[in-house]
Structure formats: C-alpha cells, structure tokens
Protein backbone atom coordinates (compact mmCIF):
# COMPACT_ATOMS: atom_id res chain seq x y z
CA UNK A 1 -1.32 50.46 1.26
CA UNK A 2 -0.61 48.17 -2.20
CA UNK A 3 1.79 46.17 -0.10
CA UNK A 4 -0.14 45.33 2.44
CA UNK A 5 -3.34 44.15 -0.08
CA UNK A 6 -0.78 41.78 -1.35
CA UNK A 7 0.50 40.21 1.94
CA UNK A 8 -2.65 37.54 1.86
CA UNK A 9 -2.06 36.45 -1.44
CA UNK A 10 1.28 36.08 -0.63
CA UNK A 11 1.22 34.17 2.31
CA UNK A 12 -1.81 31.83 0.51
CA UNK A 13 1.49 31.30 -2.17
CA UNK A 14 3.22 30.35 0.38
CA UNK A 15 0.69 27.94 1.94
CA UNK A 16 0.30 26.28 -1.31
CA UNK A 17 3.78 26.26 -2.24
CA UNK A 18 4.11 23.84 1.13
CA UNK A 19 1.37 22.04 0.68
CA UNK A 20 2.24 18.03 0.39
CA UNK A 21 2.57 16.52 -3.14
CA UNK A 22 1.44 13.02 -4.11
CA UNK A 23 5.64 12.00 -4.01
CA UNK A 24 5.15 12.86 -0.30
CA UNK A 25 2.10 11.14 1.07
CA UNK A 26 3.15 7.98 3.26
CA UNK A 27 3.32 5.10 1.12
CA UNK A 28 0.92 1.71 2.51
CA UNK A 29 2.81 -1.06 3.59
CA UNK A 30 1.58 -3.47 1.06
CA UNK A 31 2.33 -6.58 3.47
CA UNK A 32 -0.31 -5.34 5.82
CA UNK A 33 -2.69 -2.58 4.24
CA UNK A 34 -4.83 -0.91 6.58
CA UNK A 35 -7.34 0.77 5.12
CA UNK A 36 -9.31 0.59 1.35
CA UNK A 37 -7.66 2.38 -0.01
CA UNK A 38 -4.15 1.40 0.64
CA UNK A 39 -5.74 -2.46 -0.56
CA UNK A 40 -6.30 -0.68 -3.78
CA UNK A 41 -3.50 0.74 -4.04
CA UNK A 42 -1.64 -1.90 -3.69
CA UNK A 43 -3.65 -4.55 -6.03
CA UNK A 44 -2.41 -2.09 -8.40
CA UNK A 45 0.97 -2.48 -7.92
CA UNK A 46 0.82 -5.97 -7.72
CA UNK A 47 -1.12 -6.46 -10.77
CA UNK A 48 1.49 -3.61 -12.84
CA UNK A 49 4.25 -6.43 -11.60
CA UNK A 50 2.16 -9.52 -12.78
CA UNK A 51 1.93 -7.63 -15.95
CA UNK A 52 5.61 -6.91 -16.26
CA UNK A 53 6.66 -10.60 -15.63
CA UNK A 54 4.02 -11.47 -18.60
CA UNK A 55 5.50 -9.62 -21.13
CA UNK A 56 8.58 -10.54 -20.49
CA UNK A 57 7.43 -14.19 -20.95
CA UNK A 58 5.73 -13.14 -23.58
CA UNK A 59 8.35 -11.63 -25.51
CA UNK A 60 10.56 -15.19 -24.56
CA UNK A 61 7.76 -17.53 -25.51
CA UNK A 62 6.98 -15.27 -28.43
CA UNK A 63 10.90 -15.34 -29.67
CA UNK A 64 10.79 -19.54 -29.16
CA UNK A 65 8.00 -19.83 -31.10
CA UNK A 66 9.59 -17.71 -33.99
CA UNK A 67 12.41 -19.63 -33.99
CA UNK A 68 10.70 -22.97 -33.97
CA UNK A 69 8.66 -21.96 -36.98
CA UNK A 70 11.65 -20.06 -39.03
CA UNK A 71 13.04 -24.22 -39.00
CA UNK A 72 9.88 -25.49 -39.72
CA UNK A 73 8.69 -27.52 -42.55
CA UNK A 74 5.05 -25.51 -44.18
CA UNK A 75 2.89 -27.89 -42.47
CA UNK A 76 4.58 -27.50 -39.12
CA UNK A 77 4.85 -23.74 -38.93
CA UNK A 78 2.60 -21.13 -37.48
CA UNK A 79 2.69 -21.87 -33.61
CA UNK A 80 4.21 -17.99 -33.24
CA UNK A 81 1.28 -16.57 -34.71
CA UNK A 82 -1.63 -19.29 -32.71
CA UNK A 83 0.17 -18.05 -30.10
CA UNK A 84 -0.49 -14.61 -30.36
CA UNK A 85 -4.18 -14.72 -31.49
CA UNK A 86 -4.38 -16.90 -28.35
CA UNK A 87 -2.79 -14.46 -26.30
CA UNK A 88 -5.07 -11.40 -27.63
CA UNK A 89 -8.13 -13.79 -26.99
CA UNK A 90 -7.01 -14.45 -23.51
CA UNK A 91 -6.80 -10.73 -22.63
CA UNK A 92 -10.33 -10.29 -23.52
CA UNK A 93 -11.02 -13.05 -21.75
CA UNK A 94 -9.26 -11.55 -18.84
CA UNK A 95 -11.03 -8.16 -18.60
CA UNK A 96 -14.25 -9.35 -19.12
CA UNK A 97 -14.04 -11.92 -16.14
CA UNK A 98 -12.58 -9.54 -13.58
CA UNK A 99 -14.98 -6.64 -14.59
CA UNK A 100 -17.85 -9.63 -14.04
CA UNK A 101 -15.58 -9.98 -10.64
CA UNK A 102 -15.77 -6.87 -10.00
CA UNK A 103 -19.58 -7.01 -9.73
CA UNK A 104 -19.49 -8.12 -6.30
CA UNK A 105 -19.15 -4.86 -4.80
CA UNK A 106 -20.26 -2.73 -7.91
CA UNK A 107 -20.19 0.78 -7.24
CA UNK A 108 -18.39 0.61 -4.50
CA UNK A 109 -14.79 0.95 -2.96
CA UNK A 110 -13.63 -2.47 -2.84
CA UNK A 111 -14.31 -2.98 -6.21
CA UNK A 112 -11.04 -1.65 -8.09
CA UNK A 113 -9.38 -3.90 -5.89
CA UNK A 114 -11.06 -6.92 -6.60
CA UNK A 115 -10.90 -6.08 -10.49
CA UNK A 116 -7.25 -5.62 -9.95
CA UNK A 117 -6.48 -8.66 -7.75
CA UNK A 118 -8.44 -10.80 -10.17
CA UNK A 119 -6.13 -9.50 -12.81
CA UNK A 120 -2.89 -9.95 -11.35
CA UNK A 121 -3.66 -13.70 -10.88
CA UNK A 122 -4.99 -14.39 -13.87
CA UNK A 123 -1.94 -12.92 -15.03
CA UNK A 124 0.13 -14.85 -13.04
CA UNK A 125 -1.79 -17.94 -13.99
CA UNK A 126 -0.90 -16.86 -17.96
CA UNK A 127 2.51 -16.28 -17.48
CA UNK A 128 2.58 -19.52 -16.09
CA UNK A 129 0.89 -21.35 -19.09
CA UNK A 130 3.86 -19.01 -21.69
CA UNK A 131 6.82 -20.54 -19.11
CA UNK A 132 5.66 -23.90 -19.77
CA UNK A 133 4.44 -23.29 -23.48
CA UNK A 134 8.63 -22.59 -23.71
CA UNK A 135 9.82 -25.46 -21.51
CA UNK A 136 7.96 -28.62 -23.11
CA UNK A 137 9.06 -27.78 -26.19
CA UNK A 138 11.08 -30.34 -27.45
C-alpha cells in the first residue's frame, strides 16, 4: 500500500525531470523575429556584441594612447587618461539617453528592446569614434 502512495510522486519526478530547460527552447531567428519577445531577445544579443567590439577597441585605443604618452614630453602627455574619463563620461551619457529612449513605451514590452537597440548603436557609434581616435594619430 506504501508503494503505491509513492507512484504519483514518482511519476510527477518524472514529469519534471522531462520538462524543457531554457538550453532547449527554440532559439528566434534574429534576421526575422516574430514576436516581442524574440525582438528583445535579440537587441540583447546584438547590443552584448556591440559591447564586445568596444572593449576590444577600447583596450587598442587605450594601449595607443599609453604608448603615445610613455614618449611624450610633460606637456604633451595625458591623452590615455582624457581618454578614459571621456570614456566613463560617455557611458553615463549612454544609459541615461536610452533609459530617456526607453520612455516611449514605458512600462511596457517593447521597451527593453528599445533601451537595448539604442545601446548597441550608440555603442557602435563609440567604437567608431576609439577606431578613428587610433587611426589619425600621427
């Protein structure tokens, strides 16, 4: 009679154990979401690779710079360190805009996205202005 109290908890385990994880759910097709949620989605994946290409500028632009000012006369140097108070100002710059941006649908489910697709090209438009920080120097 024990056995038998335990076959529904069992078979729940069971249920649950089969039950689809996150890894499994059908990823969108970022060329052509279909639905909210897969727009979200994938505003946040193209923002996470705006963000990767910018630190990797970063990190170029940022080594440049250091190298500049390590053969720099006094007066000259300091263009690695204007570039990084310029960089933390621009990030502050960038999250307060796209949150503002994000007011356009405030509260609702479009919003994350447009937060996130503001960021990415903003992003994009900053990793931009490193590249060609780099490439006119002389």
């Amino acid at each position: 009679m024990l056995k038998l109290a335990l076959l529904p908890l069992l078979c729940g385990c069971v249920l649950l154990l089969d039950a689809p994880t996150s890894a499994q759910q059908p990823q969108p097709d970022c060329k052509e979401p279909q639905t909210q949620a897969d727009m979200t989605i994938c505003a946040g994946r193209d923002l996470a690779d705006a963000d990767k290409a910018l630190n990797a500028q970063y990190q170029v632009t940022r080594r440049a710079l250091k190298e500049r000012d390590a053969g720099a006369s006094a007066e000259l140097k300091g263009g690695e360190e204007a570039m990084v108070k310029a960089q933390r100002a621009w990030l502050a710059y960038r999250d307060a805009q796209c949150a503002s941006v994000g007011f356009q649908a405030r509260g609702g489910s479009m919003e994350p996205m447009l937060v996130s697709s503001c960021e990415a090209d903003l992003t994009r438009k900053r990793t931009s202005e490193l590249k060609a920080l780099v490439d006119n120097m002389l």
